[in-house]
N, C-alpha and C. Protein backbone atom coordinates (compact mmCIF):
# COMPACT_ATOMS: atom_id res chain seq x y z
N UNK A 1 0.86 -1.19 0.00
CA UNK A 1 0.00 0.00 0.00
C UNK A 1 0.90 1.24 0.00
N UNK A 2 0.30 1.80 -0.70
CA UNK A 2 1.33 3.26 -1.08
C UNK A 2 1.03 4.31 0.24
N UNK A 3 2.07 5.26 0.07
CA UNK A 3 1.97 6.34 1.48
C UNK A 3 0.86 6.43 1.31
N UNK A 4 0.29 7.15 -0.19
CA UNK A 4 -0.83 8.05 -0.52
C UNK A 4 -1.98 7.56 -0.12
N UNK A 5 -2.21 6.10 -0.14
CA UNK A 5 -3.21 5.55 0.00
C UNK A 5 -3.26 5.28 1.81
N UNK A 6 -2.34 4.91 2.22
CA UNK A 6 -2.21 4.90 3.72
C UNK A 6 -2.80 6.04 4.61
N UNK A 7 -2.56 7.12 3.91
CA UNK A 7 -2.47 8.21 4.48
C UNK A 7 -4.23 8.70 4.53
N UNK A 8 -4.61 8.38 3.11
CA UNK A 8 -5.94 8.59 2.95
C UNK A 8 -6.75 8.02 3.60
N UNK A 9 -6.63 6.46 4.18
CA UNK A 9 -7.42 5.92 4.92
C UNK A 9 -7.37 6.07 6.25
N UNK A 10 -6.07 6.72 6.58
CA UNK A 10 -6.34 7.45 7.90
C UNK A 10 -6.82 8.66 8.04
N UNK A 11 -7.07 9.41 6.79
CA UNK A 11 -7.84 10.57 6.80
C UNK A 11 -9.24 9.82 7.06
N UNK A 12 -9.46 9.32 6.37
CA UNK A 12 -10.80 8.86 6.70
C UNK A 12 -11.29 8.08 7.77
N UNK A 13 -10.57 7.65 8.47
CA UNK A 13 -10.87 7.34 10.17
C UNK A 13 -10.72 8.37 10.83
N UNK A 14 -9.73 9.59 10.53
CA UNK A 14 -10.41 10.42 11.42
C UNK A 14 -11.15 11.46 11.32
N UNK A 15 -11.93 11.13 10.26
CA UNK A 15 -13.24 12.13 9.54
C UNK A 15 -14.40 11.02 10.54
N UNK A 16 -14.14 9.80 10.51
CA UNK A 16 -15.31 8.88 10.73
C UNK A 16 -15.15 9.71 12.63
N UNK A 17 -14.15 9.18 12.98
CA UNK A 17 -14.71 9.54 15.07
C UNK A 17 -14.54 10.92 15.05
N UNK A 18 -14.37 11.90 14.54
CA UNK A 18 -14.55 13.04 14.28
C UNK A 18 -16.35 12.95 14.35
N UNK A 19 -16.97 12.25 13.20
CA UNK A 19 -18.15 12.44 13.12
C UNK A 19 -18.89 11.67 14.56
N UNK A 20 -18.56 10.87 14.54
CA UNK A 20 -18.81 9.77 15.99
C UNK A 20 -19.03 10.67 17.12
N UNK A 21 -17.90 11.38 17.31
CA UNK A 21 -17.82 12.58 18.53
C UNK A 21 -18.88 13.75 18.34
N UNK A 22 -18.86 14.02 17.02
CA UNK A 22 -19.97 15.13 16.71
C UNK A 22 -21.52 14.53 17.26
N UNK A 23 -21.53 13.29 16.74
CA UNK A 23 -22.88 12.62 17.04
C UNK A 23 -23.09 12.69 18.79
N UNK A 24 -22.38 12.16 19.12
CA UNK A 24 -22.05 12.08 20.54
C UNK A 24 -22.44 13.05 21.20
N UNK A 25 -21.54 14.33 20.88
CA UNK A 25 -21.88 15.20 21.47
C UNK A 25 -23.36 15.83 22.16
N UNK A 26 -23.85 15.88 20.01
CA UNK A 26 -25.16 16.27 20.00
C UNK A 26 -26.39 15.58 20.92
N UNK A 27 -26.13 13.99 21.22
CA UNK A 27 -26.96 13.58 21.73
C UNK A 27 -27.05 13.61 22.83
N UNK A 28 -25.67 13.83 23.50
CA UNK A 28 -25.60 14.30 25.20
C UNK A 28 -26.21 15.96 25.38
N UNK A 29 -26.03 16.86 24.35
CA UNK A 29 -27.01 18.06 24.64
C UNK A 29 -28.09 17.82 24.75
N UNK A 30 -28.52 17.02 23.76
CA UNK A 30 -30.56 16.62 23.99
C UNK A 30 -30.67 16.62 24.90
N UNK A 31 -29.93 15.08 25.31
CA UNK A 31 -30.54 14.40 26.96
C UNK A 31 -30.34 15.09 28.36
N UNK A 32 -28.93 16.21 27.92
CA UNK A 32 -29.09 16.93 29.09
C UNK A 32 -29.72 18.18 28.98
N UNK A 33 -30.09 18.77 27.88
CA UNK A 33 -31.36 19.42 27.90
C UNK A 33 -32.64 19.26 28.00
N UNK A 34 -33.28 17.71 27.96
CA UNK A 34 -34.17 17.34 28.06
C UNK A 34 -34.69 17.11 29.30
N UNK A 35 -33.49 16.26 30.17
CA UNK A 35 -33.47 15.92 31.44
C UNK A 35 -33.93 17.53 32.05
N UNK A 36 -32.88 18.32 32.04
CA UNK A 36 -32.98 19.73 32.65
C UNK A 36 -34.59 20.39 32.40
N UNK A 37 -34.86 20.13 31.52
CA UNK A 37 -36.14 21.11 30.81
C UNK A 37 -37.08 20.29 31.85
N UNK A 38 -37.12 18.99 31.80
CA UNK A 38 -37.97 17.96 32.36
C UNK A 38 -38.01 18.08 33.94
N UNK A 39 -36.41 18.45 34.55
CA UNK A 39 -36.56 18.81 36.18
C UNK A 39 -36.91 20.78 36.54
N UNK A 40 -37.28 21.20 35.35
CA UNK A 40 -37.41 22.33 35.32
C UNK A 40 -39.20 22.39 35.73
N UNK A 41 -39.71 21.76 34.33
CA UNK A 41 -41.01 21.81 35.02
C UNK A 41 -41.51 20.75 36.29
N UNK A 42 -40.99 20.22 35.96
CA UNK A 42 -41.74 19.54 37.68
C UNK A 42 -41.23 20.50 39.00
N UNK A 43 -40.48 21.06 38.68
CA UNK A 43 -40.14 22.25 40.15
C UNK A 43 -41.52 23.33 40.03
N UNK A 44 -42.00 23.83 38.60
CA UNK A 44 -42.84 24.88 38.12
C UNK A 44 -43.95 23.98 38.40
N UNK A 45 -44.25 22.81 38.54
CA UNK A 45 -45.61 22.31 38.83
C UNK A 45 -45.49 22.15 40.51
N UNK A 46 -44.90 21.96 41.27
CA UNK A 46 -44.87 22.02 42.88
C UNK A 46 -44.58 23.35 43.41
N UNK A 47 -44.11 23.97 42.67
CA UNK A 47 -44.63 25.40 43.31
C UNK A 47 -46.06 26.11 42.85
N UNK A 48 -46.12 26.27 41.33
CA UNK A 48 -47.71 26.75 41.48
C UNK A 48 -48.86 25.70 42.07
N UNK A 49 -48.10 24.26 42.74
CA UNK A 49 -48.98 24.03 43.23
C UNK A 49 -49.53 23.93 44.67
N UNK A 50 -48.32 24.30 45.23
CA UNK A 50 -47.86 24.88 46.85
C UNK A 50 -48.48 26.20 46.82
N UNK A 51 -48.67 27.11 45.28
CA UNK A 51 -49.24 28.43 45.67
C UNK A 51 -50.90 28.52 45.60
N UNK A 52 -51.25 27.30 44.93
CA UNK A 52 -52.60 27.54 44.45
C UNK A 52 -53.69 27.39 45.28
N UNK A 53 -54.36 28.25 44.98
CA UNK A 53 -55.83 28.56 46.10
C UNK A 53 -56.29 27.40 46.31
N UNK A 54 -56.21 27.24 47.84
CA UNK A 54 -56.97 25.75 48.01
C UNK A 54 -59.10 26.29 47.60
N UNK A 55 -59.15 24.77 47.45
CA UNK A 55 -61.12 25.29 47.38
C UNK A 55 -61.52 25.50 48.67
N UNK A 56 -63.11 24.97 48.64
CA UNK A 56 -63.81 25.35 49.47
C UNK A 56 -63.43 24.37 50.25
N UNK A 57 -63.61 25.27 51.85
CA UNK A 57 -63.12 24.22 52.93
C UNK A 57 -64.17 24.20 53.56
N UNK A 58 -64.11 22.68 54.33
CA UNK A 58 -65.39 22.27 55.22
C UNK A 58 -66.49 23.13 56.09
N UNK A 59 -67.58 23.23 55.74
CA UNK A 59 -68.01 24.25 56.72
C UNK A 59 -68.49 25.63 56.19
N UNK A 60 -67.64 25.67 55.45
CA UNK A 60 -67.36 27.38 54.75
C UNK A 60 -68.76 27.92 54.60
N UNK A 61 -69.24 28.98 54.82
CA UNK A 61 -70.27 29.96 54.53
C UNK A 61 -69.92 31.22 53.67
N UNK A 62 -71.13 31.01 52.86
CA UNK A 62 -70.75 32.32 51.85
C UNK A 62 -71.41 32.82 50.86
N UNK A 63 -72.18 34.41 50.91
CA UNK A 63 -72.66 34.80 50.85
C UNK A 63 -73.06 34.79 48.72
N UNK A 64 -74.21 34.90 48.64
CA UNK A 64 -75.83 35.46 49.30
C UNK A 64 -75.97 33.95 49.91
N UNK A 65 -75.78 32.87 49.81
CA UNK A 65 -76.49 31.14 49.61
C UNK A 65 -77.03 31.36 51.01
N UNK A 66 -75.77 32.08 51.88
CA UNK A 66 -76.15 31.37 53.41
C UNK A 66 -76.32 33.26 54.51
N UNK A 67 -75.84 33.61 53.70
CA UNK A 67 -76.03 35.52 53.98
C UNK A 67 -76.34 36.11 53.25
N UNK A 68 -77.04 37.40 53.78
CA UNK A 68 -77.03 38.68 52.55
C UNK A 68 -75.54 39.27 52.22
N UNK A 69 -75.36 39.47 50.71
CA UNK A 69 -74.48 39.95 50.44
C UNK A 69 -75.00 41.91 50.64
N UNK A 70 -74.02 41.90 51.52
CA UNK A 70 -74.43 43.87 52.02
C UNK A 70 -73.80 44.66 51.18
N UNK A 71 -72.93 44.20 49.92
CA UNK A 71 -72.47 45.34 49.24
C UNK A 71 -71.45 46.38 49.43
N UNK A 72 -71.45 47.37 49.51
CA UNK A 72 -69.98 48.02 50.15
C UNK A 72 -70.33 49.80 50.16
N UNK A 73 -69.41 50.61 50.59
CA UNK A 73 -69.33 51.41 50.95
C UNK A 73 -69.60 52.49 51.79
N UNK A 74 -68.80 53.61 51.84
CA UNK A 74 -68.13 54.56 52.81
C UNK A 74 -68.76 55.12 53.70
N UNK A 75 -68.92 54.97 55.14
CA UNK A 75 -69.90 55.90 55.78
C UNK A 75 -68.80 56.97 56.85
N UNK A 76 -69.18 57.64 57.84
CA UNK A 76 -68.37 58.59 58.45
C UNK A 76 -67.94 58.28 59.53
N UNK A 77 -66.61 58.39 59.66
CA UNK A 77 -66.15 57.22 60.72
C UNK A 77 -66.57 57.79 61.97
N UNK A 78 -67.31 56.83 62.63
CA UNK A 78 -68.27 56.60 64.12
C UNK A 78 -69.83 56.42 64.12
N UNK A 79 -69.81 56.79 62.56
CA UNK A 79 -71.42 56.44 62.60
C UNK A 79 -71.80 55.03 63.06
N UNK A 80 -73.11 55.27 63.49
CA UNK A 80 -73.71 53.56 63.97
C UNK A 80 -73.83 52.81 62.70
N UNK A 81 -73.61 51.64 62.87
CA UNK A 81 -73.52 50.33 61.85
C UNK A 81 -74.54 49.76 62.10
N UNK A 82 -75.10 48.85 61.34
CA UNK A 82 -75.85 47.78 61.12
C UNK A 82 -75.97 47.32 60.36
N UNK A 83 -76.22 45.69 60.42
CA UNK A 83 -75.64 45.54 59.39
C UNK A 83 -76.78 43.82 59.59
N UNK A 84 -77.31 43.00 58.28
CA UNK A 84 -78.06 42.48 58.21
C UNK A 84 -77.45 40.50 59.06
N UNK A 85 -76.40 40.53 59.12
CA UNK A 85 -75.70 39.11 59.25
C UNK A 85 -74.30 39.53 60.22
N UNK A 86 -74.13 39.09 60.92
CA UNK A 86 -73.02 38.60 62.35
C UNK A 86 -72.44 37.40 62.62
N UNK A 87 -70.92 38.04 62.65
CA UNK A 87 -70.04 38.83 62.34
C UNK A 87 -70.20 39.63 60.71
N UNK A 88 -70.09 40.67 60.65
CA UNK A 88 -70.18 40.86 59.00
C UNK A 88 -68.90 40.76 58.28
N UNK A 89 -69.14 40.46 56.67
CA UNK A 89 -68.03 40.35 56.30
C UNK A 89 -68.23 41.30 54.88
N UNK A 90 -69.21 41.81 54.98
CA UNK A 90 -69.64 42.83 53.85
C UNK A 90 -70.69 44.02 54.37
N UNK A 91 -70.38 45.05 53.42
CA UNK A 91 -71.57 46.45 53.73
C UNK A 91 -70.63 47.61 54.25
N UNK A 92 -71.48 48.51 54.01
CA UNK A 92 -70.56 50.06 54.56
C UNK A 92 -69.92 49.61 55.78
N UNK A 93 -68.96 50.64 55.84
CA UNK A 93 -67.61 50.58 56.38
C UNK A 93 -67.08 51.94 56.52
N UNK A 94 -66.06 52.21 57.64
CA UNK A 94 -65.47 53.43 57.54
C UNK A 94 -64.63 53.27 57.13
N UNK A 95 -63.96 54.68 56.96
CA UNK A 95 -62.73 55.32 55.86
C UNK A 95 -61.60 54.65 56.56
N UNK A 96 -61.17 54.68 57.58
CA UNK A 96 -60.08 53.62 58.18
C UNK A 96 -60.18 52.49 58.03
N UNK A 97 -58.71 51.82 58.11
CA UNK A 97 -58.51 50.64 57.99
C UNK A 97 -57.38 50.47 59.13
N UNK A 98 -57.41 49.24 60.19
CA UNK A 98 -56.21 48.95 60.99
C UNK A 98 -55.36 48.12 60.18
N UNK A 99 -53.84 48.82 60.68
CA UNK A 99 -52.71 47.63 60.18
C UNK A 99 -52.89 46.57 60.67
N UNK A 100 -52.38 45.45 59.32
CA UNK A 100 -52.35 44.33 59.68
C UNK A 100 -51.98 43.62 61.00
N UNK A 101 -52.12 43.09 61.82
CA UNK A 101 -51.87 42.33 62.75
C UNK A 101 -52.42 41.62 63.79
N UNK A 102 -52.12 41.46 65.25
CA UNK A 102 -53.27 41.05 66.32
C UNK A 102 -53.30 42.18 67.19
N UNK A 103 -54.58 41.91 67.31
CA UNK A 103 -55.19 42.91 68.60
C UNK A 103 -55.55 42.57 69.86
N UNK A 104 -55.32 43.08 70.95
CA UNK A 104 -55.38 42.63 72.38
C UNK A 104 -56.90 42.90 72.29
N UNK A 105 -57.42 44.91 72.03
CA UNK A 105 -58.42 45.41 71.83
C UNK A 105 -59.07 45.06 70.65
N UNK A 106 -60.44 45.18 71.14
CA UNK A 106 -61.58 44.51 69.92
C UNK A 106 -60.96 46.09 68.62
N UNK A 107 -61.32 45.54 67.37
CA UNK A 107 -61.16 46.12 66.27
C UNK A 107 -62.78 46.18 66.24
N UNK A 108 -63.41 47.70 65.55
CA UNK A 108 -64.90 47.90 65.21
C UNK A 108 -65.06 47.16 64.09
N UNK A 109 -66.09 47.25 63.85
CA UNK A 109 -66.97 46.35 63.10
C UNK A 109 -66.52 47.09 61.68
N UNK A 110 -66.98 48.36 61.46
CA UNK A 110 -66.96 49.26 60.63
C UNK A 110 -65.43 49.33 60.40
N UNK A 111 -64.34 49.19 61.01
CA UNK A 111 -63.15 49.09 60.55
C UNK A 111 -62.83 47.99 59.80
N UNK A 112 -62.79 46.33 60.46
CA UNK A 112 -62.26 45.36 60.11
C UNK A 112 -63.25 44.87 58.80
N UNK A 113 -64.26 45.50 58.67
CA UNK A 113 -65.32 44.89 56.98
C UNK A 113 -64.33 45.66 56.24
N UNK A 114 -63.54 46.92 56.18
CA UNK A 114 -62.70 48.10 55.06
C UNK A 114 -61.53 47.27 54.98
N UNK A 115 -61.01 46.30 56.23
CA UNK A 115 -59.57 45.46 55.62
C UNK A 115 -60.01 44.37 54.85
N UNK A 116 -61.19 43.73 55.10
CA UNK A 116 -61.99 42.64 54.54
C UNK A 116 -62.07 42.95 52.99
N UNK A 117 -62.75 44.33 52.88
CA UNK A 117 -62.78 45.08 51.53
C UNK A 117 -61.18 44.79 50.28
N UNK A 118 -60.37 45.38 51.39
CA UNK A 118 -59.00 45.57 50.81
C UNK A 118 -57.85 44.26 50.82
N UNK A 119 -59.03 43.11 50.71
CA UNK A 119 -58.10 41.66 50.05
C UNK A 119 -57.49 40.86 51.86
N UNK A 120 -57.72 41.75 52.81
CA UNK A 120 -57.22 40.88 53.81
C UNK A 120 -58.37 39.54 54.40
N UNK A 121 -57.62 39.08 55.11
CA UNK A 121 -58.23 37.64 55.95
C UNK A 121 -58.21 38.18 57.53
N UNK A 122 -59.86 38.04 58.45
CA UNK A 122 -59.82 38.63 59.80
C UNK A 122 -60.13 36.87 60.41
N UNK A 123 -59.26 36.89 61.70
CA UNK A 123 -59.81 36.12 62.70
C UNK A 123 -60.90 36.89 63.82
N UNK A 124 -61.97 36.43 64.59
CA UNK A 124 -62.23 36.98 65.22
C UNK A 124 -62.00 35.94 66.54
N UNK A 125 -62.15 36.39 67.62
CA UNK A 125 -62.07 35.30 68.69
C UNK A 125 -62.81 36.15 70.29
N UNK A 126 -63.46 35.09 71.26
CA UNK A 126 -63.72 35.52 71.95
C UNK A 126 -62.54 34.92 73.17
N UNK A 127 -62.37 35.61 74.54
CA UNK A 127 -62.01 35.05 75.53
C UNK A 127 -62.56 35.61 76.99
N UNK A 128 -62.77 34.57 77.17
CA UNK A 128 -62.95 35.50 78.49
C UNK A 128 -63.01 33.85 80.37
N UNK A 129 -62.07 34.81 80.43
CA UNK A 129 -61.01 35.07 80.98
C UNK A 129 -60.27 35.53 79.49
N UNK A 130 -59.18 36.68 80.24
CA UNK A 130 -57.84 36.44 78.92
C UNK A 130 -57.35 35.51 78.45
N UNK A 131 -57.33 35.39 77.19
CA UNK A 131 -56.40 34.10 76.77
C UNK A 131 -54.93 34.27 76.04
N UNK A 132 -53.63 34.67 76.63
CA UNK A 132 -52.96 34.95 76.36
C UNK A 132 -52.33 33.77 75.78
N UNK A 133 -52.57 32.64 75.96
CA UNK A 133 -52.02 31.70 75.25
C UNK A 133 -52.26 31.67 73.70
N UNK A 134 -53.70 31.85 73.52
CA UNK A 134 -54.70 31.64 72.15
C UNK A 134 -54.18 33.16 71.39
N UNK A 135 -53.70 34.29 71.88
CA UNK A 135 -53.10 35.11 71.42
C UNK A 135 -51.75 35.21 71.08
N UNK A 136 -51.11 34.46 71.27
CA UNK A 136 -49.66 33.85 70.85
C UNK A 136 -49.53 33.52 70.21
N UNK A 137 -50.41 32.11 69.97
CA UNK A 137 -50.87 31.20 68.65
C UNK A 137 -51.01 32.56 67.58
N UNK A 138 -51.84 32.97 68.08
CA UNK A 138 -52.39 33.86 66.32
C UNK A 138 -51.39 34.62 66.09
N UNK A 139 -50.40 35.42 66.82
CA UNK A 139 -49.13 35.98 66.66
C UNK A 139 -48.20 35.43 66.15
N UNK A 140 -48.24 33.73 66.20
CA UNK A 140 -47.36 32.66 65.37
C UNK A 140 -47.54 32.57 64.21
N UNK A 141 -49.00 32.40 64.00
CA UNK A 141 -49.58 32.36 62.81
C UNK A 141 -49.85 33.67 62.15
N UNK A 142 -49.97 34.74 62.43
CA UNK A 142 -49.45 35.80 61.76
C UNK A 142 -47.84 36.25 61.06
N UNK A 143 -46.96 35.65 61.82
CA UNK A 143 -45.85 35.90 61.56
C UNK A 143 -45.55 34.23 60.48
N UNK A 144 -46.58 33.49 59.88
CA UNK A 144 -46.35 32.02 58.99
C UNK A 144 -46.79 32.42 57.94
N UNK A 145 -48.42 33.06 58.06
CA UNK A 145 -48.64 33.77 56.56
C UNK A 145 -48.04 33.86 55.97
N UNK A 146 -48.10 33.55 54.10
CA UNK A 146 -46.62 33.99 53.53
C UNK A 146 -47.82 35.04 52.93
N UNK A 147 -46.60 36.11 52.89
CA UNK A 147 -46.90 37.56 52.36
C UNK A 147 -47.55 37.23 50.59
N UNK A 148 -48.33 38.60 50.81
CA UNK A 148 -49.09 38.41 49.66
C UNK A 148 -48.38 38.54 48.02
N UNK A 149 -48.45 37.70 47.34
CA UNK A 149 -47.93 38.22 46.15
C UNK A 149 -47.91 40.00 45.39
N UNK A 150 -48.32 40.29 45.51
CA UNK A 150 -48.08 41.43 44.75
C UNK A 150 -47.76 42.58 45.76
N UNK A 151 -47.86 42.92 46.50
CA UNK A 151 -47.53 44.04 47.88
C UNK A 151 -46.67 43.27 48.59
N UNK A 152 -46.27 42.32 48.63
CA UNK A 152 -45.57 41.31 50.07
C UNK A 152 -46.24 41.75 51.55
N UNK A 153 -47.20 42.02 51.62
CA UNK A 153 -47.59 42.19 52.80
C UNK A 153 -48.49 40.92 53.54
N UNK A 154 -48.50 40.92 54.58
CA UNK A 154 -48.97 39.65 55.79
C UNK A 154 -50.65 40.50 55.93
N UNK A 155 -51.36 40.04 54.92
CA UNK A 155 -53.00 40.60 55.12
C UNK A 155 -54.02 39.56 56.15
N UNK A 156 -53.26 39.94 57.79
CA UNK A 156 -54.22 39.45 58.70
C UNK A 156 -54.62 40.04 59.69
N UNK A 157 -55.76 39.96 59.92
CA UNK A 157 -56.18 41.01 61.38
C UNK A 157 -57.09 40.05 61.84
N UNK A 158 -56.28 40.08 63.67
CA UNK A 158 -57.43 38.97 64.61
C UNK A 158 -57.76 40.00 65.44
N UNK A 159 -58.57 39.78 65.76
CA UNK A 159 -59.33 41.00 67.04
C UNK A 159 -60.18 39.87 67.78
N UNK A 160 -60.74 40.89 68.94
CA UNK A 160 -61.27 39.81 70.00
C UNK A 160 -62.72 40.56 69.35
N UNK A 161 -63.70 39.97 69.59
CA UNK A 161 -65.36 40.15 69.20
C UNK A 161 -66.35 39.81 70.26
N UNK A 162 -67.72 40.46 70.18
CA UNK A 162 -68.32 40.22 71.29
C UNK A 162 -68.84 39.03 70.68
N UNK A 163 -68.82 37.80 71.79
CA UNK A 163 -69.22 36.65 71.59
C UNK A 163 -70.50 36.05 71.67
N UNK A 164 -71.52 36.98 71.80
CA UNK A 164 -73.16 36.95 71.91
C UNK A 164 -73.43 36.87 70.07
N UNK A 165 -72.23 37.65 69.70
CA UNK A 165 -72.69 37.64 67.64
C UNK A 165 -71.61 36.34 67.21
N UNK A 166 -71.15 35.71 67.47
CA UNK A 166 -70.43 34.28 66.98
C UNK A 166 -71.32 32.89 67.74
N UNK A 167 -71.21 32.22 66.70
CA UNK A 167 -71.84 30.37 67.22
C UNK A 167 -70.74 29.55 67.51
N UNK A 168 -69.35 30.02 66.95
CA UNK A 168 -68.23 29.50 68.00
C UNK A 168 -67.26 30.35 68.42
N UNK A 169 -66.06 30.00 69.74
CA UNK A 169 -65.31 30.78 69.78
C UNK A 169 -64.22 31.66 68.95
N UNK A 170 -64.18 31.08 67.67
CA UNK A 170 -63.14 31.84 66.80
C UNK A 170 -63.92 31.62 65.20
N UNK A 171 -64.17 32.71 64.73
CA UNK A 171 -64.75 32.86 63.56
C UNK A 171 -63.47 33.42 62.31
N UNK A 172 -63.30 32.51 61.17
CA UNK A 172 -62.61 33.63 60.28
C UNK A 172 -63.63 33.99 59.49
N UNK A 173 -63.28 35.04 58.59
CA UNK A 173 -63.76 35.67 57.67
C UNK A 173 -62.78 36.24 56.27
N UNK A 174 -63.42 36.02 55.45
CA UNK A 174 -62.89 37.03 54.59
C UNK A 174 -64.45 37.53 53.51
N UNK A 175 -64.07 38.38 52.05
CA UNK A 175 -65.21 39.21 51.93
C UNK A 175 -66.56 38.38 51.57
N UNK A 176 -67.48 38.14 51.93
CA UNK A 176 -68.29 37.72 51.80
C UNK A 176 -68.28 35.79 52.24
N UNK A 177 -67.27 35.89 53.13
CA UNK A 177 -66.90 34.07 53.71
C UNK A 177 -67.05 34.26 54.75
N UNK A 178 -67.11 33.28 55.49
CA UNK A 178 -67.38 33.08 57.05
C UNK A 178 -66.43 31.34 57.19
N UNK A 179 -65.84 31.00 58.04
CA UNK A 179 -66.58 29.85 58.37
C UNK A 179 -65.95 29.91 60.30
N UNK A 180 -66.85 29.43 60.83
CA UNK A 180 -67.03 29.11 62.40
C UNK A 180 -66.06 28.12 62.88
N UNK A 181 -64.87 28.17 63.35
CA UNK A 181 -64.30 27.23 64.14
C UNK A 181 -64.34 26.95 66.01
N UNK A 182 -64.67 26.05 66.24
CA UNK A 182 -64.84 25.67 67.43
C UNK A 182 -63.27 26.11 68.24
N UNK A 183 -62.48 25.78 67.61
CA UNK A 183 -60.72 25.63 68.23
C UNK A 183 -59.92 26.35 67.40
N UNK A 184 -58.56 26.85 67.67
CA UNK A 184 -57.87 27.42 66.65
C UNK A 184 -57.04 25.97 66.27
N UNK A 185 -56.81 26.51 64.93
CA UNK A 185 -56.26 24.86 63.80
C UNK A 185 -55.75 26.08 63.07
N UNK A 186 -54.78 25.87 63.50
CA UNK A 186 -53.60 26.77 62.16
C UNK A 186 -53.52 26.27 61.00
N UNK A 187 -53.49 24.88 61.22
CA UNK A 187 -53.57 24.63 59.04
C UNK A 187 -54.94 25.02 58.47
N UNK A 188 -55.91 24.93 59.16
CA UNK A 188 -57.23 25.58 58.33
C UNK A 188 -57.05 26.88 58.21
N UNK A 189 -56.72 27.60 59.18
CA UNK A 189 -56.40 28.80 59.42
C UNK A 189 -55.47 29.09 57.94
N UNK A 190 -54.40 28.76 58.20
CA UNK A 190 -53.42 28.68 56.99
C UNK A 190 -54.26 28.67 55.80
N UNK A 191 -55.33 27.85 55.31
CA UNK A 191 -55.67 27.39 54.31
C UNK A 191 -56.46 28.46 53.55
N UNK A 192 -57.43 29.13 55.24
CA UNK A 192 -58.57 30.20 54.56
C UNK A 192 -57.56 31.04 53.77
N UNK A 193 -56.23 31.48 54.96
CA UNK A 193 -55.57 32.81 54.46
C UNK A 193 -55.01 32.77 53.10
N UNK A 194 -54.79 31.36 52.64
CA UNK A 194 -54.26 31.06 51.14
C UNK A 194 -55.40 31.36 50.22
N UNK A 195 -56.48 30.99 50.58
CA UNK A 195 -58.17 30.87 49.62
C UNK A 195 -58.22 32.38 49.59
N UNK A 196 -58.25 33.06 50.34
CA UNK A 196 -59.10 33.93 50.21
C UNK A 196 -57.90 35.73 50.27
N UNK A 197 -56.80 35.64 50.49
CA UNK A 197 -55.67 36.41 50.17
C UNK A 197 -55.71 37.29 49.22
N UNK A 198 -55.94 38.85 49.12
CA UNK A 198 -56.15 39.57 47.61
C UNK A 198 -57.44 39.49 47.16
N UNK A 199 -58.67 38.73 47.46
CA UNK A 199 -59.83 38.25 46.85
C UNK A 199 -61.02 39.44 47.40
N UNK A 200 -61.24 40.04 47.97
CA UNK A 200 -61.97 41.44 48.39
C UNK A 200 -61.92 42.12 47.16
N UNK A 201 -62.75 43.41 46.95
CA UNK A 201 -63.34 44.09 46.06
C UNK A 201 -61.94 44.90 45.55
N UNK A 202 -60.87 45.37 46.52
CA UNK A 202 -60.13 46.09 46.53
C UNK A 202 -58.45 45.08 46.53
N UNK A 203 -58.84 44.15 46.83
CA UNK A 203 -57.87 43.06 47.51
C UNK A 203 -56.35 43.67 46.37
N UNK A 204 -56.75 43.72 45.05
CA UNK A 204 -55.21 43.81 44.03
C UNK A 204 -55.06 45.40 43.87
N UNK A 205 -55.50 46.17 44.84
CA UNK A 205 -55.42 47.49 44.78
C UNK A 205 -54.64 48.48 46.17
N UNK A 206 -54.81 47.50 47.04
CA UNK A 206 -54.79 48.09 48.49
C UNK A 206 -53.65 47.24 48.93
N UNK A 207 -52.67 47.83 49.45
CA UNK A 207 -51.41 46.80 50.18
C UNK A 207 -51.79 45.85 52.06
């Protein structure tokens, strides 16, 4: 066999794993782009699904089916209220709103329907004797809320309520929801504040 020809057939073996390697290559990009793309969305499906509004939870009340829906707006702050359904979670309201948080002191009626308005979630609770324990809890669970998407703000207000207008000791609410809990249960708790977060008339407007 001549150089020329020697030479040529080793050109051509290394045109061939030249191409081999090219192939190679290409097919390890697929698979590790595929793989990647593939652990990409399953991360994008457990988080929007860790974020997504749970449904209706056991119990739940909500208006008109099981209340009058009272509609909304502004009256002068101290005027007398009334209002057709207790605790309310809809109907005029005054121009204030309390910051988010817990309250030792009862929050008015006419205040906490305007945070209700503006996308937040209210606990109400009765005690009596003090219950400084059951106020801790909700201070725990205020500080677990995860902040709201679009403002990052923690939209919760617990206040104490007169307990002659509740059928159990701790009522949540949000706008036009109710539901009555006998005990505080932070994961339900948790659950309303996920359902119902931003969902008020004002909820994607008001921080």
């Amino acid at each position: 066999m001549s150089k020329k020809e020697s030479g040529a057939r080793l050109g051509k073996r290394e045109q061939l794993r030249a191409e081999r390697r090219r192939r190679s290559l290409v097919w390890n990009v697929i698979l590790l782009g595929g793989g990647g793309l593939a652990v990409l969305m399953v991360a994008i499906y457990f988080i929007a699904l860790a974020n997504a509004r749970p449904g209706p939870l056991p119990g739940e009340l909500s208006a008109p089916r099981d209340f009058p829906d009272e509609g909304t707006g502004l009256v002068p702050e101290g005027a007398a209220l009334t209002f057709q359904h207790y605790p309310p979670s809809s109907g005029a309201h005054y121009e204030s709103v309390a910051p988010w948080g817990v309250y030792a002191e009862a929050v008015a009626e006419g205040v906490f329907v305007h945070n209700l308005e503006n996308g937040g979630v209210v606990f109400l609770y009765d005690c009596d004797p003090p219950c400084p324990d059951l106020v801790q809890k909700f201070e725990a669970l205020a500080r677990k809320v995860p902040p709201d998407s679009r403002f990052g703000s923690r939209k919760i207000l617990v206040t104490p309520y007169d307990k002659s207008k509740m059928e159990t000791p701790i009522v949540a609410l949000a706008w036009n929801h109710q539901l009555n809990m006998p005990a505080f249960d932070e994961a339900t708790m948790l659950q309303w504040y996920k359902r119902f977060v931003n969902t008020g008339p004002k909820g994607l407007d008001q921080p």
